[in-house]
PDB file of N, CA and C in Angstrom:
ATOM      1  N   UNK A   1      10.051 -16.779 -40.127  1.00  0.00           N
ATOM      2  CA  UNK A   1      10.371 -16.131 -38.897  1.00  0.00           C
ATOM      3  C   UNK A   1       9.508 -16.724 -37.788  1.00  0.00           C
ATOM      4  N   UNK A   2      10.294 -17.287 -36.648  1.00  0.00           N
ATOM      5  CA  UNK A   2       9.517 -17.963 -35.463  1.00  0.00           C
ATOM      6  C   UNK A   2       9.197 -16.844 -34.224  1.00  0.00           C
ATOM      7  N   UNK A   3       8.107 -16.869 -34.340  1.00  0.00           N
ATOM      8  CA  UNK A   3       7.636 -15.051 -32.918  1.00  0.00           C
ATOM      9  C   UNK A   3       7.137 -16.054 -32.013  1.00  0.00           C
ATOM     10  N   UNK A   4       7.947 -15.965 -31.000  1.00  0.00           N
ATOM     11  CA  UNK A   4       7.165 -16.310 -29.488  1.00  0.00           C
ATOM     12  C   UNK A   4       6.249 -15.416 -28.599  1.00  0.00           C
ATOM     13  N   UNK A   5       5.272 -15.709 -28.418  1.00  0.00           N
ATOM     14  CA  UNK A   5       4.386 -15.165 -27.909  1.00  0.00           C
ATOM     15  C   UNK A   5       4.715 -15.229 -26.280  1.00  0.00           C
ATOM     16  N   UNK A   6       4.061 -14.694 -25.518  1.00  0.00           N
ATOM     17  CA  UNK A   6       4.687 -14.561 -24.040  1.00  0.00           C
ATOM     18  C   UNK A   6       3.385 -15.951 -23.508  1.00  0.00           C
ATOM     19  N   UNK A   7       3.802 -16.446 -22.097  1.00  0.00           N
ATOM     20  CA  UNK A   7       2.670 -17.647 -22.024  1.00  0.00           C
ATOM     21  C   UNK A   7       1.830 -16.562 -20.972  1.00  0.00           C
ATOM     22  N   UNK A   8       1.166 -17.788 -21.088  1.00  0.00           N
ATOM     23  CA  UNK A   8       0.209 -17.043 -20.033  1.00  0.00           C
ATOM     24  C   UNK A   8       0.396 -16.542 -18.576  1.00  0.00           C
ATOM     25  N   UNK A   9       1.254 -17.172 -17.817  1.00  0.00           N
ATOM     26  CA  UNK A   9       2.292 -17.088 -16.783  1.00  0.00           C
ATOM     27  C   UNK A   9       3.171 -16.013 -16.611  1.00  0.00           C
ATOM     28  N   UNK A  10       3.278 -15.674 -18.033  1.00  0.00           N
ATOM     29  CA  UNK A  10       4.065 -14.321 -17.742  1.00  0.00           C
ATOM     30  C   UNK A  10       3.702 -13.285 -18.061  1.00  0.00           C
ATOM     31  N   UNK A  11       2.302 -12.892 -18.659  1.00  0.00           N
ATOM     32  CA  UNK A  11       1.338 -11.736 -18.718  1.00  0.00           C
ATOM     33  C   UNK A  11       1.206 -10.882 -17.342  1.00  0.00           C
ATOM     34  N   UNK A  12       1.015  -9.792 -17.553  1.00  0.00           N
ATOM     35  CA  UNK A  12       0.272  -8.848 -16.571  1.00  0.00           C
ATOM     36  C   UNK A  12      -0.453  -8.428 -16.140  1.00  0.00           C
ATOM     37  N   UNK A  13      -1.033  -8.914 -14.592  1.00  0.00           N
ATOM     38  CA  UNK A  13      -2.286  -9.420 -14.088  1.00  0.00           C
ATOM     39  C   UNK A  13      -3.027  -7.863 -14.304  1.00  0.00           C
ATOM     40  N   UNK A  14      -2.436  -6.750 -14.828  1.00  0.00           N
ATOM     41  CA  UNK A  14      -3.252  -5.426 -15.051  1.00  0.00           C
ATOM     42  C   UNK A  14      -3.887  -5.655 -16.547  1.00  0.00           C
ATOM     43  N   UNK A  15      -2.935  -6.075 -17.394  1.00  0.00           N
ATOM     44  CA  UNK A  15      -2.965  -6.239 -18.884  1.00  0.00           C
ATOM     45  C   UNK A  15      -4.260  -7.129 -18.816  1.00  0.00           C
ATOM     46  N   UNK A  16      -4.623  -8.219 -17.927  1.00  0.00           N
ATOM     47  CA  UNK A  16      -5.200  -9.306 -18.400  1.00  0.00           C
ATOM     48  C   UNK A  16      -6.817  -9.010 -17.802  1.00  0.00           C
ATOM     49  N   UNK A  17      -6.743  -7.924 -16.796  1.00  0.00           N
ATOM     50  CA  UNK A  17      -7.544  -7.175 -16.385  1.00  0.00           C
ATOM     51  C   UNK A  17      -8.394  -6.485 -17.126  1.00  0.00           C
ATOM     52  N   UNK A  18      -7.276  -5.454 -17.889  1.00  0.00           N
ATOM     53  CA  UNK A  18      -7.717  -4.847 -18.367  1.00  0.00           C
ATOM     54  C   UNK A  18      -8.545  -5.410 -20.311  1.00  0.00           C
ATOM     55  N   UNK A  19      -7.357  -6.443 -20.672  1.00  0.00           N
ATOM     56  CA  UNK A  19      -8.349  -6.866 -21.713  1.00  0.00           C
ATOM     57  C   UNK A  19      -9.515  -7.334 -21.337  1.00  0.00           C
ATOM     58  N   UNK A  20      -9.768  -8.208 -20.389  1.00  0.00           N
ATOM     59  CA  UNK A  20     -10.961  -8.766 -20.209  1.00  0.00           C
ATOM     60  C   UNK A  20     -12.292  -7.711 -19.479  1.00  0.00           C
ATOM     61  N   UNK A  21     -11.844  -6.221 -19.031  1.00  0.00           N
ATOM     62  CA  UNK A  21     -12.668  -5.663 -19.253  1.00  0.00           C
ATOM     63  C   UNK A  21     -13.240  -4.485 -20.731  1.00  0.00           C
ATOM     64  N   UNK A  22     -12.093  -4.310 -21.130  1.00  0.00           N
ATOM     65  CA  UNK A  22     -12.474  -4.341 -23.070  1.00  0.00           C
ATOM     66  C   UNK A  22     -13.296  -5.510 -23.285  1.00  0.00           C
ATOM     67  N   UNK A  23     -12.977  -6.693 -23.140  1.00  0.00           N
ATOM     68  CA  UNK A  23     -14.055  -7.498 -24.199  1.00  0.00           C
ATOM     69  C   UNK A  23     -15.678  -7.723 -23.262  1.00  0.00           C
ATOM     70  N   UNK A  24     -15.538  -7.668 -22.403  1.00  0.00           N
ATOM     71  CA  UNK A  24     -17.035  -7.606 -21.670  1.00  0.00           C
ATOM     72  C   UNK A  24     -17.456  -6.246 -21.837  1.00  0.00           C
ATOM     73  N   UNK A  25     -17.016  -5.354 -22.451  1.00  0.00           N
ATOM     74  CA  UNK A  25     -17.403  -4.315 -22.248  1.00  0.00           C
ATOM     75  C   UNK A  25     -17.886  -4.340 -23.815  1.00  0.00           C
ATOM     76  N   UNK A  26     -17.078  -5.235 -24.729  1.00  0.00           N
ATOM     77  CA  UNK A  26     -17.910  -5.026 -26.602  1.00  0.00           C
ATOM     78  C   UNK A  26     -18.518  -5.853 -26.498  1.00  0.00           C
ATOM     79  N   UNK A  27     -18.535  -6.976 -25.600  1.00  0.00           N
ATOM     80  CA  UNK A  27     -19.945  -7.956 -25.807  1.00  0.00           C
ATOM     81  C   UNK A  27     -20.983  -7.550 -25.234  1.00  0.00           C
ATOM     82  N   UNK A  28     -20.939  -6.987 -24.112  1.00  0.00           N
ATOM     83  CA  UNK A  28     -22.508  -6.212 -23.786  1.00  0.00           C
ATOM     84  C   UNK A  28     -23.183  -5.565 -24.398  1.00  0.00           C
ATOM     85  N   UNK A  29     -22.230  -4.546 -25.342  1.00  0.00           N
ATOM     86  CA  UNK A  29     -22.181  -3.667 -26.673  1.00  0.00           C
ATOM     87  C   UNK A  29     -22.699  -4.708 -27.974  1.00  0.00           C
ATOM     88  N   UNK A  30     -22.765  -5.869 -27.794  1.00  0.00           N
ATOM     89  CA  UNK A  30     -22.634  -7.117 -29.538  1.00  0.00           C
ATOM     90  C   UNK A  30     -21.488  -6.158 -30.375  1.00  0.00           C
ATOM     91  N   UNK A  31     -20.859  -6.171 -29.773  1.00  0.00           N
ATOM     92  CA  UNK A  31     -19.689  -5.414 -30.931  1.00  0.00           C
ATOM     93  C   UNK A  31     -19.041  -6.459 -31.170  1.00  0.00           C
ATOM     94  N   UNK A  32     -18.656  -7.092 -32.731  1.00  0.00           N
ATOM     95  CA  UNK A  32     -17.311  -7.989 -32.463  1.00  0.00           C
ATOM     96  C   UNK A  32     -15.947  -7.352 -32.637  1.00  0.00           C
ATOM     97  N   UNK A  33     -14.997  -8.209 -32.430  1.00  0.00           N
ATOM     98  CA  UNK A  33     -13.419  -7.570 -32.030  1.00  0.00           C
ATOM     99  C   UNK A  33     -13.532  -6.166 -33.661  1.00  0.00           C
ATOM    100  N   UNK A  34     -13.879  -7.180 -34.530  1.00  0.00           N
ATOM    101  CA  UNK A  34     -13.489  -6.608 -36.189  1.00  0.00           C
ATOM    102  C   UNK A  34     -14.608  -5.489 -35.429  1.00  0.00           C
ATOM    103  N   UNK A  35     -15.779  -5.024 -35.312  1.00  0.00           N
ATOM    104  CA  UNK A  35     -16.372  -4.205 -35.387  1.00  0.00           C
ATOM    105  C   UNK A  35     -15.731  -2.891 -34.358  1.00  0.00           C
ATOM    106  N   UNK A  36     -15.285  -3.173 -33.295  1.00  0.00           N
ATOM    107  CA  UNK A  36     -14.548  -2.593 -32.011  1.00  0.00           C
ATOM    108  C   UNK A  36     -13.520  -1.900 -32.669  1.00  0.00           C
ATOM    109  N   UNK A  37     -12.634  -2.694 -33.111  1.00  0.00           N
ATOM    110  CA  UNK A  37     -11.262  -2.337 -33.680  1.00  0.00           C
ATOM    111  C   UNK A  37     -11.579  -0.880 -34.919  1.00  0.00           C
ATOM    112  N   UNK A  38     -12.163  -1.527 -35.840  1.00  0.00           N
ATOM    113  CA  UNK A  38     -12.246  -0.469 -37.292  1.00  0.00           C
ATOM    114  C   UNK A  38     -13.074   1.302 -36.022  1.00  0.00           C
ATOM    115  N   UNK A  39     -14.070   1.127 -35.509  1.00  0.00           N
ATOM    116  CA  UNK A  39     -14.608   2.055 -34.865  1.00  0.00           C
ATOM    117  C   UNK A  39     -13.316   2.232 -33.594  1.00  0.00           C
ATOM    118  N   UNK A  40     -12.835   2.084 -33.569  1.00  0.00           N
ATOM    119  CA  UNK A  40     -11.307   2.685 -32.673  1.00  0.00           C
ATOM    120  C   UNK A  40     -10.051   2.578 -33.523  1.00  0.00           C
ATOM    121  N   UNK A  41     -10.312   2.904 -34.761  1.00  0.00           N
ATOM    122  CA  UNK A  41      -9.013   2.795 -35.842  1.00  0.00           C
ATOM    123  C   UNK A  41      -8.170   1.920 -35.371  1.00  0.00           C
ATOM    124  N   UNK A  42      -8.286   0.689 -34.630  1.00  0.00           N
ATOM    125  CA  UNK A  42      -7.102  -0.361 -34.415  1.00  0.00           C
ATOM    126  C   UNK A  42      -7.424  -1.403 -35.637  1.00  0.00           C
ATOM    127  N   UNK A  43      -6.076  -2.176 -34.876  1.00  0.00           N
ATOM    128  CA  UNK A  43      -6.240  -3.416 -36.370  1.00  0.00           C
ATOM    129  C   UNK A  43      -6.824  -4.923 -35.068  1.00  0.00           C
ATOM    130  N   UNK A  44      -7.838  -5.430 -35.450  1.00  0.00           N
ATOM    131  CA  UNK A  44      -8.062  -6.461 -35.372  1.00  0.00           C
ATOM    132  C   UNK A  44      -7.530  -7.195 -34.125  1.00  0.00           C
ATOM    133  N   UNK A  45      -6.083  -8.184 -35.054  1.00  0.00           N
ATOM    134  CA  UNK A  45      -5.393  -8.585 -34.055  1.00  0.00           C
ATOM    135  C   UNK A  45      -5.143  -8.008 -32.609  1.00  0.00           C
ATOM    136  N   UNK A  46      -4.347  -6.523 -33.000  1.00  0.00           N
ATOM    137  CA  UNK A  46      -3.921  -5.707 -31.889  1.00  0.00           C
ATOM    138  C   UNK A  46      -4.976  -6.077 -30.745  1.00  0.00           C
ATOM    139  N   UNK A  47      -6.208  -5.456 -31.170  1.00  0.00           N
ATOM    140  CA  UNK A  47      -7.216  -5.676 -29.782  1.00  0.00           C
ATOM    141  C   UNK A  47      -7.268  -7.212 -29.622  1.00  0.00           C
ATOM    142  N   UNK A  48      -7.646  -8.177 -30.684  1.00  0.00           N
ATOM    143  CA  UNK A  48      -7.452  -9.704 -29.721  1.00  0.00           C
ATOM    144  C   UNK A  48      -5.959  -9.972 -28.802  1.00  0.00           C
ATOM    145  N   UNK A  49      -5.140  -8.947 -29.377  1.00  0.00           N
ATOM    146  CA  UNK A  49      -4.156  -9.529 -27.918  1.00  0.00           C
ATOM    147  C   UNK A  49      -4.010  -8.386 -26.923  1.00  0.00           C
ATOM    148  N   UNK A  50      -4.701  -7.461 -26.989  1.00  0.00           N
ATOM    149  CA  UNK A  50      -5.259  -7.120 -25.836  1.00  0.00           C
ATOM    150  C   UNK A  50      -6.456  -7.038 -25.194  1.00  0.00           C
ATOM    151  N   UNK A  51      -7.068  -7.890 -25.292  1.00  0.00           N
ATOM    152  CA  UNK A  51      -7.894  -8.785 -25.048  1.00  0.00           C
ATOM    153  C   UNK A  51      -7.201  -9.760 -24.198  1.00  0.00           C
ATOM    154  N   UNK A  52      -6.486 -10.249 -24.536  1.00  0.00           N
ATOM    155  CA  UNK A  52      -6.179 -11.542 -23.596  1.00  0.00           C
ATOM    156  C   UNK A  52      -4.922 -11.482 -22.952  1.00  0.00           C
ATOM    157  N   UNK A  53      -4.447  -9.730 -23.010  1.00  0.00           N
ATOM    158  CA  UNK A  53      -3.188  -9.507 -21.858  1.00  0.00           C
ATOM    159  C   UNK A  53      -2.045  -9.594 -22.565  1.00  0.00           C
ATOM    160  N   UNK A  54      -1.943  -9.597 -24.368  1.00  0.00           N
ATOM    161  CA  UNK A  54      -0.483  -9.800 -24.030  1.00  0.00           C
ATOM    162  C   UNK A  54      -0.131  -8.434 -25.263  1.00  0.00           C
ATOM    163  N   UNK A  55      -0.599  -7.576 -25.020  1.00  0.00           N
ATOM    164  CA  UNK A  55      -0.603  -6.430 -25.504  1.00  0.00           C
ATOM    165  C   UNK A  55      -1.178  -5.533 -24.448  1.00  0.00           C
ATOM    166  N   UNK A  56      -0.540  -4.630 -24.187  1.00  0.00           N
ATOM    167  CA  UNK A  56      -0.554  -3.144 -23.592  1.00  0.00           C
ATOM    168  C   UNK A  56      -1.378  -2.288 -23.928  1.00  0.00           C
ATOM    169  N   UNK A  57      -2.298  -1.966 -23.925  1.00  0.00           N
ATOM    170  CA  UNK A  57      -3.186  -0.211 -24.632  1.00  0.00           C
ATOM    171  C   UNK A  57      -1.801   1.172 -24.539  1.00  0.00           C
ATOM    172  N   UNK A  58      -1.685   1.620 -25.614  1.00  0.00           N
ATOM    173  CA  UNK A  58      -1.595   3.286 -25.510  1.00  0.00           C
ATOM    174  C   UNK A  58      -1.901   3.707 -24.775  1.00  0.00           C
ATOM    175  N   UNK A  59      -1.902   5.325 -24.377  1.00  0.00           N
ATOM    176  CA  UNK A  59      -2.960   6.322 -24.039  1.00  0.00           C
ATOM    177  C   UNK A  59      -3.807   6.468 -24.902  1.00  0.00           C
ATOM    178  N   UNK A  60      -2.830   6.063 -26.492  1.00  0.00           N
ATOM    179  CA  UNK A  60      -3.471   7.092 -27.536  1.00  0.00           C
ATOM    180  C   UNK A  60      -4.838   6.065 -27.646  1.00  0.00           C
ATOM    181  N   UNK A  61      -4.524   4.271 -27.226  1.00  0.00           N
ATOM    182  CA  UNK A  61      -5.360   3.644 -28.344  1.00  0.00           C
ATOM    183  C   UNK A  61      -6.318   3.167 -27.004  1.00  0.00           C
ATOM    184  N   UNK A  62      -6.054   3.299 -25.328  1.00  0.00           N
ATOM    185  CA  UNK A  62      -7.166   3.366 -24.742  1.00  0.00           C
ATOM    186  C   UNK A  62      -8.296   4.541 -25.021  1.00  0.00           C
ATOM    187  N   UNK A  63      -7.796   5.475 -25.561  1.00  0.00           N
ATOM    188  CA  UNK A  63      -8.501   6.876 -25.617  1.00  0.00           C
ATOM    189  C   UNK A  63      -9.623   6.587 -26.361  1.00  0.00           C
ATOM    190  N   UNK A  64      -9.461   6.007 -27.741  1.00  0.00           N
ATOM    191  CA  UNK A  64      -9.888   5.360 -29.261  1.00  0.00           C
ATOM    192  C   UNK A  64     -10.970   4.280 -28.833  1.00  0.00           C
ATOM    193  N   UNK A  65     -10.486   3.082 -27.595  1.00  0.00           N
ATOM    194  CA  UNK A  65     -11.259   2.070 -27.408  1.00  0.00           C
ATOM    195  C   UNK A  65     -12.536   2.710 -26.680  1.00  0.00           C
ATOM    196  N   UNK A  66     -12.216   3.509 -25.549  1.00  0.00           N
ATOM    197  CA  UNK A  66     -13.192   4.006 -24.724  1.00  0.00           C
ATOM    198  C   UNK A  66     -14.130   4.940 -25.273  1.00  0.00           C
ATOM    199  N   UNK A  67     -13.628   5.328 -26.196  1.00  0.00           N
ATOM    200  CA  UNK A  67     -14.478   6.841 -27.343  1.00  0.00           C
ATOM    201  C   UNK A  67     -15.772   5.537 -28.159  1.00  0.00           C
ATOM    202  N   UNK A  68     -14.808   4.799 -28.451  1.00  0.00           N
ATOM    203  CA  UNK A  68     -15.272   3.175 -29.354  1.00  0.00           C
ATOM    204  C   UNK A  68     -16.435   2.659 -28.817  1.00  0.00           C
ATOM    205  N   UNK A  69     -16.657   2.810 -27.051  1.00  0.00           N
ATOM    206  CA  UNK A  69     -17.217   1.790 -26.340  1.00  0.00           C
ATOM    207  C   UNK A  69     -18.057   2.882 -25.516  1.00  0.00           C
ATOM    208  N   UNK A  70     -17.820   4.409 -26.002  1.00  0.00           N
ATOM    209  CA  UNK A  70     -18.893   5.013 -25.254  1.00  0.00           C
ATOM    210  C   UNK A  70     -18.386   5.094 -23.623  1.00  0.00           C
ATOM    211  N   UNK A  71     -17.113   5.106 -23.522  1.00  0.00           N
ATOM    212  CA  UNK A  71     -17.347   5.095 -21.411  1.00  0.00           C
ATOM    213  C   UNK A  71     -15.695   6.009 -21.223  1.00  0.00           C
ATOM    214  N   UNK A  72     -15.896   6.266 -20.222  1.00  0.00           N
ATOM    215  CA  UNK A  72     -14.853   7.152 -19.862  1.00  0.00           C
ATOM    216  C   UNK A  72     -14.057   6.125 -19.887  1.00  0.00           C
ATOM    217  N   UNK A  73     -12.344   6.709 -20.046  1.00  0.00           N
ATOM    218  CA  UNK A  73     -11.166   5.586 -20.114  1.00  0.00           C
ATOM    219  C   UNK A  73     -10.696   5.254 -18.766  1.00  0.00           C
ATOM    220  N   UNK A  74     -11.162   6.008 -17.869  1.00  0.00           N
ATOM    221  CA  UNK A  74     -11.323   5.314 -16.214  1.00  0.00           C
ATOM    222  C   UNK A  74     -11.835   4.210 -16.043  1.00  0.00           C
ATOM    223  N   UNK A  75     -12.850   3.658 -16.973  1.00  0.00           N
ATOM    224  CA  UNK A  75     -13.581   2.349 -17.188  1.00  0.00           C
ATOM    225  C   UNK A  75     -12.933   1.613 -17.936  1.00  0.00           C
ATOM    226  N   UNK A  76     -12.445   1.489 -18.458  1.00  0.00           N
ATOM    227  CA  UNK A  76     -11.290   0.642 -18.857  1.00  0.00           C
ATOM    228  C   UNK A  76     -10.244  -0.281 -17.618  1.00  0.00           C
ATOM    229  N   UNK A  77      -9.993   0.700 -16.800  1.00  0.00           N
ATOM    230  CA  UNK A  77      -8.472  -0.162 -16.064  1.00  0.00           C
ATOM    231  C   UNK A  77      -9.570   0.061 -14.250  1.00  0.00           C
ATOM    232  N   UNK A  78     -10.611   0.739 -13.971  1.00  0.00           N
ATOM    233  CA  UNK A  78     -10.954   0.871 -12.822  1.00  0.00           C
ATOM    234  C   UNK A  78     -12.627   0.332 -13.050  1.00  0.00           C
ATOM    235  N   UNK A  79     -13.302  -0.776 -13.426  1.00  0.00           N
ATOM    236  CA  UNK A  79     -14.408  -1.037 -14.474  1.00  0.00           C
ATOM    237  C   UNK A  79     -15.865  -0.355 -13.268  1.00  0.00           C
ATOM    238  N   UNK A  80     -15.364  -0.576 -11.930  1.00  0.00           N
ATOM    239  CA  UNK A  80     -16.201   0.136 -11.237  1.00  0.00           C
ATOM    240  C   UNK A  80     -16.526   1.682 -11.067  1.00  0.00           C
ATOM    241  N   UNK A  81     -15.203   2.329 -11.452  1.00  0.00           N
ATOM    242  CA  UNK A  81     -15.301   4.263 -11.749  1.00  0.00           C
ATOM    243  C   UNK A  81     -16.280   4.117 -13.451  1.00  0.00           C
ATOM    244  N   UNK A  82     -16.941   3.033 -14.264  1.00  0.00           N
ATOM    245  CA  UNK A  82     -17.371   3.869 -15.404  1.00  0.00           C
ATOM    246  C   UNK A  82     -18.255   3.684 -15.372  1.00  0.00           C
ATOM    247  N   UNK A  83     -18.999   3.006 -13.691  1.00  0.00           N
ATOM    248  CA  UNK A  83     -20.472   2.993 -13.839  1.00  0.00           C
ATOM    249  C   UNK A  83     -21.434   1.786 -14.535  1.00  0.00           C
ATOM    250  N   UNK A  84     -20.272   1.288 -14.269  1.00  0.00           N
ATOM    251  CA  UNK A  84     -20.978  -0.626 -15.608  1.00  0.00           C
ATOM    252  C   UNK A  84     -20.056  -1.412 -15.093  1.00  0.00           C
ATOM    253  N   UNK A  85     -20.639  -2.446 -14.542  1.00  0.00           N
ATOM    254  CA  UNK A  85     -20.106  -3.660 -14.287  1.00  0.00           C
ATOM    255  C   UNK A  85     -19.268  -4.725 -15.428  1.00  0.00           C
ATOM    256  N   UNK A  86     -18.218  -5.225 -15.415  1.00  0.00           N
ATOM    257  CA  UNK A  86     -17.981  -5.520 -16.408  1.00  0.00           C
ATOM    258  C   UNK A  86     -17.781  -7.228 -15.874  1.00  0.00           C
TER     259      UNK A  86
END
């Protein structure tokens, strides 16, 4: 089975936002993805591709990341409302 992935061009400048403030937010933490993920019951992958925008968060699984990462889920998509620079 051939899965096309979306390019980078056609990601969502919120999505790509928002992963890249998830992963500055587990590296400040030394969390790696595997450590992030199992402590927010996700799988792995899921967070590396949202991480890099081409996956969406839940409510349910921003709720999980931010519980994960210690910061309100306002810090997630607004990185200046959680009080930490990301």
């Amino acid at each position: 089975m051939n899965v096309e992935l979306p390019s980078v061009s056609s990601l969502r400048e919120e999505d790509v936002r928002v992963g890249a403030t998830i992963k500055a937010l587990r590296e400040a933490r030394g969390l790696t993805q595997e450590q992030l993920a199992r402590r927010a019951q996700l799988s792995r992958p899921y967070l590396a591709n949202v991480e890099v925008g081409r996956k969406r968060l839940s409510v349910r699984s921003a709720a999980r990341v931010a519980a994960a990462l210690a910061v309100p889920q306002i810090a997630l998509i607004a990185p200046e409302a959680g009080g930490e620079a990301a």
